[in-house]
PDB file of N, CA and C in Angstrom:
ATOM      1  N   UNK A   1      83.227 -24.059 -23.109  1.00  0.00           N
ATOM      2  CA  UNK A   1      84.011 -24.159 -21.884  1.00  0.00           C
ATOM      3  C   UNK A   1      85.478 -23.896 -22.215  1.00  0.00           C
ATOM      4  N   UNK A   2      86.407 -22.990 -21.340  1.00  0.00           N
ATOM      5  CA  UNK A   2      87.670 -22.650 -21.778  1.00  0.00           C
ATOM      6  C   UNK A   2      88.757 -23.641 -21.096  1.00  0.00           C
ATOM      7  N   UNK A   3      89.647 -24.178 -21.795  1.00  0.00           N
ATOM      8  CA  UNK A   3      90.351 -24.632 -21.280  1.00  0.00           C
ATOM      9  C   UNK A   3      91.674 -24.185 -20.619  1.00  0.00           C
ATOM     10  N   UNK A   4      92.091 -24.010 -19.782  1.00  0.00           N
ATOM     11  CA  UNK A   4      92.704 -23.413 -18.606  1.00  0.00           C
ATOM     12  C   UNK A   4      94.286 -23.989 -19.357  1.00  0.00           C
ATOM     13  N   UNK A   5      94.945 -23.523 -19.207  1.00  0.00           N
ATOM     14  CA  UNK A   5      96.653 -23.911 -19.110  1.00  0.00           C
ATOM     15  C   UNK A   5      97.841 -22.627 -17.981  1.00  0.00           C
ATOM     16  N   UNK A   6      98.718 -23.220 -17.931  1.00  0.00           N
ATOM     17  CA  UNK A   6      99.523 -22.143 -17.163  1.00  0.00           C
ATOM     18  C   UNK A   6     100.132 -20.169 -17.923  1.00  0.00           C
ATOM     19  N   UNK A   7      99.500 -20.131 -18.746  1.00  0.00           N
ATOM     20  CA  UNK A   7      99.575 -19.186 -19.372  1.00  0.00           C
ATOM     21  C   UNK A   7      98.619 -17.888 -18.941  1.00  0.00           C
ATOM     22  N   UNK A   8      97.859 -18.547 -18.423  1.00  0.00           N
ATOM     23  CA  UNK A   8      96.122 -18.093 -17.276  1.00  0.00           C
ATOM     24  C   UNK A   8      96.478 -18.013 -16.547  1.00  0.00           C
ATOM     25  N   UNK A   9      97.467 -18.197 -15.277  1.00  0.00           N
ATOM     26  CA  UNK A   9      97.636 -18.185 -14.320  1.00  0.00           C
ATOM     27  C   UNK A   9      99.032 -17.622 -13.431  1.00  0.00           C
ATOM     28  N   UNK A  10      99.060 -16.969 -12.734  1.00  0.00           N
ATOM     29  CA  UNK A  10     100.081 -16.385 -11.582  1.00  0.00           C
ATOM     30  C   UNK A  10     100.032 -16.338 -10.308  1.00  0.00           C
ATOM     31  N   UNK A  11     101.302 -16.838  -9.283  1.00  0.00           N
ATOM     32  CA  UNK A  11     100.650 -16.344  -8.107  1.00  0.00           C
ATOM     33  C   UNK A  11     100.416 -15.507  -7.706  1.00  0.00           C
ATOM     34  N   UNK A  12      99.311 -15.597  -6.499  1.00  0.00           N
ATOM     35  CA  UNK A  12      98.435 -14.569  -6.057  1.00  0.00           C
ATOM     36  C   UNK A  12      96.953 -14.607  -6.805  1.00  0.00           C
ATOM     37  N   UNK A  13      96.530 -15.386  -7.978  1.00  0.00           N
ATOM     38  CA  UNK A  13      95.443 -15.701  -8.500  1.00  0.00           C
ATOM     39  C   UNK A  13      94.816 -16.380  -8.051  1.00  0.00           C
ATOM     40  N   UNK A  14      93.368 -16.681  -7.885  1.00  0.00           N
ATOM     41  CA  UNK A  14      92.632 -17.519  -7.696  1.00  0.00           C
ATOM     42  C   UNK A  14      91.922 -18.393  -8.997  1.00  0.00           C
ATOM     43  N   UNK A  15      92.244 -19.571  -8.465  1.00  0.00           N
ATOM     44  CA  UNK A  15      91.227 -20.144  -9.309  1.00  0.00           C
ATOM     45  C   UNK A  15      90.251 -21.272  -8.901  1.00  0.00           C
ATOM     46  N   UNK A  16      89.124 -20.920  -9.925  1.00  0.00           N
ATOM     47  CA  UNK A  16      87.827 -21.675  -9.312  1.00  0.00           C
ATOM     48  C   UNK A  16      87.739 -23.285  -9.754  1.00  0.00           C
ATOM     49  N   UNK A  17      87.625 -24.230  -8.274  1.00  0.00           N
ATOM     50  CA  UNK A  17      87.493 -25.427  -8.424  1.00  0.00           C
ATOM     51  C   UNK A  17      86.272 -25.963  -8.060  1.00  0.00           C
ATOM     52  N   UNK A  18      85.154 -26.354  -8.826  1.00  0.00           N
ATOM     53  CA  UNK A  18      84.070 -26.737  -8.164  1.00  0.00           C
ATOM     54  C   UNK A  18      83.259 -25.410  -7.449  1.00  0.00           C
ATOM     55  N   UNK A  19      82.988 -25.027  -6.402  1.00  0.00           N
ATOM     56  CA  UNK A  19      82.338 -24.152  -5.704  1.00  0.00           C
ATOM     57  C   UNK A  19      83.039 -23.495  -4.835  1.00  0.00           C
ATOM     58  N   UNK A  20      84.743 -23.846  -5.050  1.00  0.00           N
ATOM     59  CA  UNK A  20      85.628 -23.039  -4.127  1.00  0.00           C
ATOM     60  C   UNK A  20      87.042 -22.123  -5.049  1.00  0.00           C
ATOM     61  N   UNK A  21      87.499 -21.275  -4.519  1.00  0.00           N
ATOM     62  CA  UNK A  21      87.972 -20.309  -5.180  1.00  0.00           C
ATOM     63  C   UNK A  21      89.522 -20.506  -4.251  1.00  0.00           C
ATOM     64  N   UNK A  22      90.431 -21.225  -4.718  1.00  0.00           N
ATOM     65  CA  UNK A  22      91.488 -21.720  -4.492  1.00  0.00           C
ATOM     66  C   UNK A  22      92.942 -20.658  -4.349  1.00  0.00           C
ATOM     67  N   UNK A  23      93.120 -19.815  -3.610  1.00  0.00           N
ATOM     68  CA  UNK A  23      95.057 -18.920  -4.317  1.00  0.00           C
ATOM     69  C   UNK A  23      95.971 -19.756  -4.834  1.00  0.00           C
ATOM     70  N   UNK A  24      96.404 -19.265  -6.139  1.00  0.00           N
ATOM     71  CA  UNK A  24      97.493 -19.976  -6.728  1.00  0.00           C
ATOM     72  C   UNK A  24      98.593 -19.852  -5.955  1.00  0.00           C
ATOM     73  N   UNK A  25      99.500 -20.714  -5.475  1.00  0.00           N
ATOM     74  CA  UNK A  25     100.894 -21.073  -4.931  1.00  0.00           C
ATOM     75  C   UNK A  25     101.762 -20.480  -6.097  1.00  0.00           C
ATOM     76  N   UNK A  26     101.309 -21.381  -7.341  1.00  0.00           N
ATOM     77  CA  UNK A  26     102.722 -21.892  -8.062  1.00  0.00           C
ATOM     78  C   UNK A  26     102.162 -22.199  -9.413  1.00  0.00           C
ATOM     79  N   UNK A  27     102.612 -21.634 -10.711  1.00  0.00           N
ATOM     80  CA  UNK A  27     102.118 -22.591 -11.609  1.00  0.00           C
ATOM     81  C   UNK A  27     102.966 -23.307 -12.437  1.00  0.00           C
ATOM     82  N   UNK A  28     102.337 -24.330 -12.835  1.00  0.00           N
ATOM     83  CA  UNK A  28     103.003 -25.438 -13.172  1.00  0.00           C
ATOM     84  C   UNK A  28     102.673 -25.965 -14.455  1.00  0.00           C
ATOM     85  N   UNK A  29     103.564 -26.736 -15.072  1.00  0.00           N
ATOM     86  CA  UNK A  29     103.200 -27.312 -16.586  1.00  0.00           C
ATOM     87  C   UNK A  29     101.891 -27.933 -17.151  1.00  0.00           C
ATOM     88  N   UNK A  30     101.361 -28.849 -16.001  1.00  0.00           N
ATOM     89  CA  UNK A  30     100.221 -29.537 -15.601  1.00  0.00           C
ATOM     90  C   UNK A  30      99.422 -29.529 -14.902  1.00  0.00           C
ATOM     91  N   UNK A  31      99.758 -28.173 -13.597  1.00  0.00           N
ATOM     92  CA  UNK A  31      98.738 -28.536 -12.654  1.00  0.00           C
ATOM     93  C   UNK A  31      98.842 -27.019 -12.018  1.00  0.00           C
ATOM     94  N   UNK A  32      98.237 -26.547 -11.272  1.00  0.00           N
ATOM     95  CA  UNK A  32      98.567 -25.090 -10.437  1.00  0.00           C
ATOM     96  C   UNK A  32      98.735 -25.965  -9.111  1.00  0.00           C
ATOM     97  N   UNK A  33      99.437 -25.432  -8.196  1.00  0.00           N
ATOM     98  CA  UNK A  33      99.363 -25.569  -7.026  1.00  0.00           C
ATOM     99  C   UNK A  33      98.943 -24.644  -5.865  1.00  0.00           C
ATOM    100  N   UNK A  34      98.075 -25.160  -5.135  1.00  0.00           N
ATOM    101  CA  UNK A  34      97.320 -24.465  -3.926  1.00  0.00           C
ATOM    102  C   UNK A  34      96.911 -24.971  -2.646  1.00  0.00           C
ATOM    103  N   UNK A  35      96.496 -24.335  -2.012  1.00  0.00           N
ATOM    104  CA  UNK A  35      96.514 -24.939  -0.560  1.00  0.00           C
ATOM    105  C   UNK A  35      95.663 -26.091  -0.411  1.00  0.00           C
ATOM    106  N   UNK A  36      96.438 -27.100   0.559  1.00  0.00           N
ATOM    107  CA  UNK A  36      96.138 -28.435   0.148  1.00  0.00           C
ATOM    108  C   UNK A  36      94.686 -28.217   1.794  1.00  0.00           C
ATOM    109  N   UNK A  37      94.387 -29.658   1.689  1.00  0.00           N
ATOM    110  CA  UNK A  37      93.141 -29.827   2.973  1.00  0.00           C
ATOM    111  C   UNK A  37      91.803 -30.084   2.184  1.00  0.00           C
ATOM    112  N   UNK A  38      91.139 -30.250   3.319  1.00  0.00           N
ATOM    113  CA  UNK A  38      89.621 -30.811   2.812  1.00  0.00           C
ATOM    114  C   UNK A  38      88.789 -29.560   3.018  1.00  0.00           C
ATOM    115  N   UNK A  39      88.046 -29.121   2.558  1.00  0.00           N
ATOM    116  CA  UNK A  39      87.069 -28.008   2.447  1.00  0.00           C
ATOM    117  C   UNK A  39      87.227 -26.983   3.720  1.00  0.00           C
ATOM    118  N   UNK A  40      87.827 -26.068   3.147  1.00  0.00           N
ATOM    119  CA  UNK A  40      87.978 -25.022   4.110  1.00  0.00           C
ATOM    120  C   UNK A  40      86.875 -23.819   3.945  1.00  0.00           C
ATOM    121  N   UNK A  41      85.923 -23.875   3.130  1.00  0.00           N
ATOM    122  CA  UNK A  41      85.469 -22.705   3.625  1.00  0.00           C
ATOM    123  C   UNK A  41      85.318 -22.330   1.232  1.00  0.00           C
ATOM    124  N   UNK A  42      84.763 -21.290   1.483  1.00  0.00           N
ATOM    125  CA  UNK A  42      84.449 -21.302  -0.217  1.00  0.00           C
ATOM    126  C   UNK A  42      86.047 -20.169  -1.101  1.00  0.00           C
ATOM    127  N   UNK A  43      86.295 -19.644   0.152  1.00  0.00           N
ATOM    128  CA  UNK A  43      87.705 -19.199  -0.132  1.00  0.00           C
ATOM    129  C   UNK A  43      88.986 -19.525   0.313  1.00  0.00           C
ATOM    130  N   UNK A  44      89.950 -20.364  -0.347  1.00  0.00           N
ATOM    131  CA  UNK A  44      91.367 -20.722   0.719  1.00  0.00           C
ATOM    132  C   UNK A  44      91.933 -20.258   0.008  1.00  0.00           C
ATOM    133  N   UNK A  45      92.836 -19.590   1.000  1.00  0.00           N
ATOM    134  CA  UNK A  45      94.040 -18.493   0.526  1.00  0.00           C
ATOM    135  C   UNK A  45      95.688 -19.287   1.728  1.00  0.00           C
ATOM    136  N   UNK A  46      96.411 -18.587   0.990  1.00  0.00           N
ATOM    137  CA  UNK A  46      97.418 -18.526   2.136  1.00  0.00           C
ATOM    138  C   UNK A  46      97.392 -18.430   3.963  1.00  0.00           C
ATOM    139  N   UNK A  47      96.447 -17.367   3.643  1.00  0.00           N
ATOM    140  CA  UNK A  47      96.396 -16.570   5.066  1.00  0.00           C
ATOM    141  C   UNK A  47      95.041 -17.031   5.662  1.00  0.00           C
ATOM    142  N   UNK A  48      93.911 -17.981   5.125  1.00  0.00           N
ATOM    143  CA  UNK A  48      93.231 -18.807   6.010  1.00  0.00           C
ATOM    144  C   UNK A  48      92.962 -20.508   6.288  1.00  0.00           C
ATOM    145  N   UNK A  49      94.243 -20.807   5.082  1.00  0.00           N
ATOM    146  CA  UNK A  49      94.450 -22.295   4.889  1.00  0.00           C
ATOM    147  C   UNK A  49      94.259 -22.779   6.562  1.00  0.00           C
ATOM    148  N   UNK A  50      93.766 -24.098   6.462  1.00  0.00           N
ATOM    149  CA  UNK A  50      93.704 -24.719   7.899  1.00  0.00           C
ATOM    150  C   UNK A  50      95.259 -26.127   7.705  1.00  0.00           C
ATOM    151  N   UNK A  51      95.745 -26.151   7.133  1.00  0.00           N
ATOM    152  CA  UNK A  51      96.832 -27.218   6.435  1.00  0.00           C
ATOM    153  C   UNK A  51      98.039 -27.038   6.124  1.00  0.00           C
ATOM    154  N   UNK A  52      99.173 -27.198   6.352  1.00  0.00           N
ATOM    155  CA  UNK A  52     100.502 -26.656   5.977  1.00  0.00           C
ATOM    156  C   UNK A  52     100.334 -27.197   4.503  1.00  0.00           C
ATOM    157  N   UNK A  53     100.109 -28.013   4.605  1.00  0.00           N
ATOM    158  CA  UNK A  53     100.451 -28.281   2.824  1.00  0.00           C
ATOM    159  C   UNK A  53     100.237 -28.083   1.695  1.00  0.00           C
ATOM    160  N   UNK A  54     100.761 -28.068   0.661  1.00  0.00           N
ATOM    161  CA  UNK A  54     100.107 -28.102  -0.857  1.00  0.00           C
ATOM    162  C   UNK A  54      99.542 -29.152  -1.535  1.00  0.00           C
ATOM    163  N   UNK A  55      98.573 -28.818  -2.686  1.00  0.00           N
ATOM    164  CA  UNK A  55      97.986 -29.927  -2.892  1.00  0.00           C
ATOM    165  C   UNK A  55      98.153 -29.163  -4.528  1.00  0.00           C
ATOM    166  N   UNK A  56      97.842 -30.242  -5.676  1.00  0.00           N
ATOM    167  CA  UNK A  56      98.106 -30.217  -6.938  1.00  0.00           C
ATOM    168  C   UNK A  56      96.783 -29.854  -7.748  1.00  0.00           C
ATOM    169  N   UNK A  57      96.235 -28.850  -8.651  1.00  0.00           N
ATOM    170  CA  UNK A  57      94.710 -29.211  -9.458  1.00  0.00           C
ATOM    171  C   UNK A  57      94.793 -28.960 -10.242  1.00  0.00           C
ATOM    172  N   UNK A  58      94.776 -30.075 -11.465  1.00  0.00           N
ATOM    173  CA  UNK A  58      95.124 -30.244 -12.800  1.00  0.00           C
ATOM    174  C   UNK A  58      94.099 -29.159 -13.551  1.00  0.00           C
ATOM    175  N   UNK A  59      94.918 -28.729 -14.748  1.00  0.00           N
ATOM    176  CA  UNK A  59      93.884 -27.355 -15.145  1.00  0.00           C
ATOM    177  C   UNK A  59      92.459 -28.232 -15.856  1.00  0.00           C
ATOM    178  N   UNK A  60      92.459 -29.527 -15.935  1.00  0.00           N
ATOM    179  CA  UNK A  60      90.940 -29.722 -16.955  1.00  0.00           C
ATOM    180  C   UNK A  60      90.012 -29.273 -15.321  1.00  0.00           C
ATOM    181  N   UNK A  61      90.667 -29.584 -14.293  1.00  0.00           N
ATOM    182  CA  UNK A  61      89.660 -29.408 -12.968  1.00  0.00           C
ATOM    183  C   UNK A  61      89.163 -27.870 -13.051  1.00  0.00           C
ATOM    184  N   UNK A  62      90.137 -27.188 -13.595  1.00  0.00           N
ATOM    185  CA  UNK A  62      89.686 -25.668 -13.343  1.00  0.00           C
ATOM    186  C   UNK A  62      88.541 -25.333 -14.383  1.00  0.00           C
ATOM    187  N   UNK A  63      87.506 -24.475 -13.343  1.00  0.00           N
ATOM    188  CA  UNK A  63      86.766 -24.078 -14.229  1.00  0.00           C
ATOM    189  C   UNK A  63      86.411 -22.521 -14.173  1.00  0.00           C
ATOM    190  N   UNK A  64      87.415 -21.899 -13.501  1.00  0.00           N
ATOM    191  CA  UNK A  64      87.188 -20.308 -13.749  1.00  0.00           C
ATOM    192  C   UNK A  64      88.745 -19.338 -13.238  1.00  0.00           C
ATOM    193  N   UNK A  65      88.792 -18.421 -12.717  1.00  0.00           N
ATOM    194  CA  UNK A  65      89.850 -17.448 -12.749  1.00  0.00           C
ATOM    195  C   UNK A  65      89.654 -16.214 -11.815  1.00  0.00           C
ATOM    196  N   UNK A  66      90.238 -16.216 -11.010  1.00  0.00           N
ATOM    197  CA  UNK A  66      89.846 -14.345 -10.246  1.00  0.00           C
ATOM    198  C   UNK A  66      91.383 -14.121 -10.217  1.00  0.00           C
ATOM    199  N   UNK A  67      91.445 -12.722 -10.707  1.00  0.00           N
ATOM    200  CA  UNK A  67      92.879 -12.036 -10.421  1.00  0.00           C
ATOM    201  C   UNK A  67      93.691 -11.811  -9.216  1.00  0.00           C
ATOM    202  N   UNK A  68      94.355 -11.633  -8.861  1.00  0.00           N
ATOM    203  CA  UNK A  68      94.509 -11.457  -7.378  1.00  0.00           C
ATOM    204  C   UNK A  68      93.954  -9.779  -7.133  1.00  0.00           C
ATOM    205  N   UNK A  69      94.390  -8.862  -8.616  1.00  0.00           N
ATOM    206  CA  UNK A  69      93.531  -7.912  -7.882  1.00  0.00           C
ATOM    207  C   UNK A  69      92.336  -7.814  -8.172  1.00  0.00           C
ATOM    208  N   UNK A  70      91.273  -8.602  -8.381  1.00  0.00           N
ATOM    209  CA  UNK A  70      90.059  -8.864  -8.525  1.00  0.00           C
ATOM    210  C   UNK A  70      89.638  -9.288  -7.118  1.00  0.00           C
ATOM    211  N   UNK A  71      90.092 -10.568  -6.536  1.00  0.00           N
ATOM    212  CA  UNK A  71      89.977 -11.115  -5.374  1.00  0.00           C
ATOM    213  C   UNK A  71      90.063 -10.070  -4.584  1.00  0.00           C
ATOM    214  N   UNK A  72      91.270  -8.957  -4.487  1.00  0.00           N
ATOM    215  CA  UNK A  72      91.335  -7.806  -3.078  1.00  0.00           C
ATOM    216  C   UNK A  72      89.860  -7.088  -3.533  1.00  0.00           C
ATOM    217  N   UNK A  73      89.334  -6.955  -4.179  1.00  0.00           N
ATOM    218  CA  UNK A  73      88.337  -5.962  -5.085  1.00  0.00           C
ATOM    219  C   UNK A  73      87.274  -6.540  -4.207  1.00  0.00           C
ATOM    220  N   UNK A  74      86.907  -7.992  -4.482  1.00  0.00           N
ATOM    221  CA  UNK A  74      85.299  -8.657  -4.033  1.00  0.00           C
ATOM    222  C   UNK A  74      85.496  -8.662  -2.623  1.00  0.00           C
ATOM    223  N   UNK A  75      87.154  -8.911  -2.070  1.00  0.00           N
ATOM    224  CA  UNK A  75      86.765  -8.769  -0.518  1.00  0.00           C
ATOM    225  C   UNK A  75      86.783  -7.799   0.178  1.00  0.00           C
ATOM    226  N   UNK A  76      87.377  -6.710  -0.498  1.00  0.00           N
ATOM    227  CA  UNK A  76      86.933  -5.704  -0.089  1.00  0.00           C
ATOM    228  C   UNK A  76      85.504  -4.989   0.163  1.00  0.00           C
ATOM    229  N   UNK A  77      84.803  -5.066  -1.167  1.00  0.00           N
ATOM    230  CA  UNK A  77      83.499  -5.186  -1.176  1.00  0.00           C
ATOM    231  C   UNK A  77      82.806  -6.198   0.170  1.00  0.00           C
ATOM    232  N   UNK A  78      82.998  -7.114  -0.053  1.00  0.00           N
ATOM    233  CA  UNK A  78      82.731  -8.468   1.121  1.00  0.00           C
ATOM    234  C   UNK A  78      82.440  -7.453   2.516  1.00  0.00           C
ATOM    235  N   UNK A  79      83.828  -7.265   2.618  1.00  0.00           N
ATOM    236  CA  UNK A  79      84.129  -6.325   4.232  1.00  0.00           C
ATOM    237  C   UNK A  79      83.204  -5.001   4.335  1.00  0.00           C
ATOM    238  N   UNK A  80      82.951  -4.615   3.209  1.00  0.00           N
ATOM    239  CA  UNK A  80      82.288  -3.021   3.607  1.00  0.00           C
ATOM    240  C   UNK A  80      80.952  -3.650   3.489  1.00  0.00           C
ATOM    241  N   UNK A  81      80.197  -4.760   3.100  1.00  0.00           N
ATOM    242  CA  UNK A  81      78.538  -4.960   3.042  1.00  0.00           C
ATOM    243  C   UNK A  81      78.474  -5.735   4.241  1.00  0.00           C
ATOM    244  N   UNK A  82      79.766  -6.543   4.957  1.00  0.00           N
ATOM    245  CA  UNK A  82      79.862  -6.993   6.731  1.00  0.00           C
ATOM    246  C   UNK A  82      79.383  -6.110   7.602  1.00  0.00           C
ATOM    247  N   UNK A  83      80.257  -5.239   7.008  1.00  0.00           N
ATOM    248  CA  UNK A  83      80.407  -3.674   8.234  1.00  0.00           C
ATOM    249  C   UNK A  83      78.848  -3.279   8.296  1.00  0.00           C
ATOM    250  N   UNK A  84      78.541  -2.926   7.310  1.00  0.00           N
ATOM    251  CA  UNK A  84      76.805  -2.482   6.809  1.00  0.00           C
ATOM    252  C   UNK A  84      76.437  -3.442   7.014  1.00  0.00           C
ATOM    253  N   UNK A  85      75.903  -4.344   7.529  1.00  0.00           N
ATOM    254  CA  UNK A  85      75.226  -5.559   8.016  1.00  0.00           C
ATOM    255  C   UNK A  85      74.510  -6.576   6.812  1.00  0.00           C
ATOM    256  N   UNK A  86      74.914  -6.354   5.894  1.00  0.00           N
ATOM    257  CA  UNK A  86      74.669  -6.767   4.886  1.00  0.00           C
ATOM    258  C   UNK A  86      75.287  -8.206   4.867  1.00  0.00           C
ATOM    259  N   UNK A  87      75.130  -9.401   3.958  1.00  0.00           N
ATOM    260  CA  UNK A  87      75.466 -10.500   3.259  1.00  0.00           C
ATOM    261  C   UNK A  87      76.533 -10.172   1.983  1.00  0.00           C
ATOM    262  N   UNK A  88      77.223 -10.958   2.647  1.00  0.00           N
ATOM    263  CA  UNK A  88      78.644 -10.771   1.052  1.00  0.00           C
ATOM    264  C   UNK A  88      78.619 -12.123   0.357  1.00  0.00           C
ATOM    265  N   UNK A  89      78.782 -12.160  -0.793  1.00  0.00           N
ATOM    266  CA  UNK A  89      78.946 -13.154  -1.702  1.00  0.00           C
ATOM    267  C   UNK A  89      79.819 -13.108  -2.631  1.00  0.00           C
ATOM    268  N   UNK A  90      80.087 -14.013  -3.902  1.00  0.00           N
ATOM    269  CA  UNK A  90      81.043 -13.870  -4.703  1.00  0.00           C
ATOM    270  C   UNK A  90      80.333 -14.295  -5.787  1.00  0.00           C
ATOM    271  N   UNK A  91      79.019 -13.909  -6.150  1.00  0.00           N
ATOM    272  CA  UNK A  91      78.246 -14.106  -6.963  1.00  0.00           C
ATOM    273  C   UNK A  91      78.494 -13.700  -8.357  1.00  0.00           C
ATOM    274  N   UNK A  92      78.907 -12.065  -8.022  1.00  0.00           N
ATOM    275  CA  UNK A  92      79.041 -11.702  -9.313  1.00  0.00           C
ATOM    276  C   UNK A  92      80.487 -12.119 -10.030  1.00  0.00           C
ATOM    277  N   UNK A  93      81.511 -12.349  -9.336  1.00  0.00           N
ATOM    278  CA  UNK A  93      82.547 -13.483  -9.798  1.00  0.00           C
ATOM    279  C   UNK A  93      81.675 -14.884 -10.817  1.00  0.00           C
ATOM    280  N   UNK A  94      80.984 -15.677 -10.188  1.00  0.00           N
ATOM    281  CA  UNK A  94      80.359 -16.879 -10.433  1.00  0.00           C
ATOM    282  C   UNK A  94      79.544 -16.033 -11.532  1.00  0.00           C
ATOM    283  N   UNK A  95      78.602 -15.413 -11.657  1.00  0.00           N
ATOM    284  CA  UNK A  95      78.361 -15.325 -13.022  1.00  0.00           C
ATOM    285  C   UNK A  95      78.671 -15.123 -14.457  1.00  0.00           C
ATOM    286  N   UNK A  96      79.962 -14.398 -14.362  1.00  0.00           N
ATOM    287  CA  UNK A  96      80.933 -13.786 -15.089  1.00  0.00           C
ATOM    288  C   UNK A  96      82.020 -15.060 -15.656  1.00  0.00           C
ATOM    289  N   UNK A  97      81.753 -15.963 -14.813  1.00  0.00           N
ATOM    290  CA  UNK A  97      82.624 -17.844 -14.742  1.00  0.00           C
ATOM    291  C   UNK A  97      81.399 -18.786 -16.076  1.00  0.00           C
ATOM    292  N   UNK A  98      80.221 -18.673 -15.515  1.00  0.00           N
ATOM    293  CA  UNK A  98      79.388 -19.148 -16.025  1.00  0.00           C
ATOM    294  C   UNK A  98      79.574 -19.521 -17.254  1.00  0.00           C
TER     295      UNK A  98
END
């Protein structure tokens, strides 16, 4: 298991907490910061946060990483298998975490 520090991280990154894939705000000595609230959904970003606020997640919590241009990559993908009536996931992210 890798241990995460702010050296991993920039904003515009995502990182994976549990089963949700968080945008980095801010990083910090101890903690990244990201959009604060109670379960929004398996992706919170800036632009679908339901919460003005920030909330703090210490890196032992983190247990994975998407780039920000990785993230435009899968949702892009996401959007074109919508369009095609297809199911989008972020699976192949999550295996690559594993």
């Amino acid at each position: 298991m890798k241990l995460w520090g702010p050296g991993d991280f920039q904003p515009g990154d995502f990182v994976r907490s549990g089963s949700r894939l968080l945008e980095v705000l801010r990083v910090n000595k101890k903690t990244v910061t990201v959009p604060g609230g109670p379960e929004a959904g398996p992706i919170v970003s800036k632009a679908n946060r339901q919460y003005s606020w920030n909330g703090k997640l210490p890196y032992d919590k983190v247990t994975g990483r998407v780039s920000a241009e990785e993230m435009r990559a899968l949702l892009a993908q996401a959007e074109e298998k919508a369009q095609q009536g297809g199911t989008a996931s972020v699976s192949e992210q999550d295996e690559r975490d594993a």
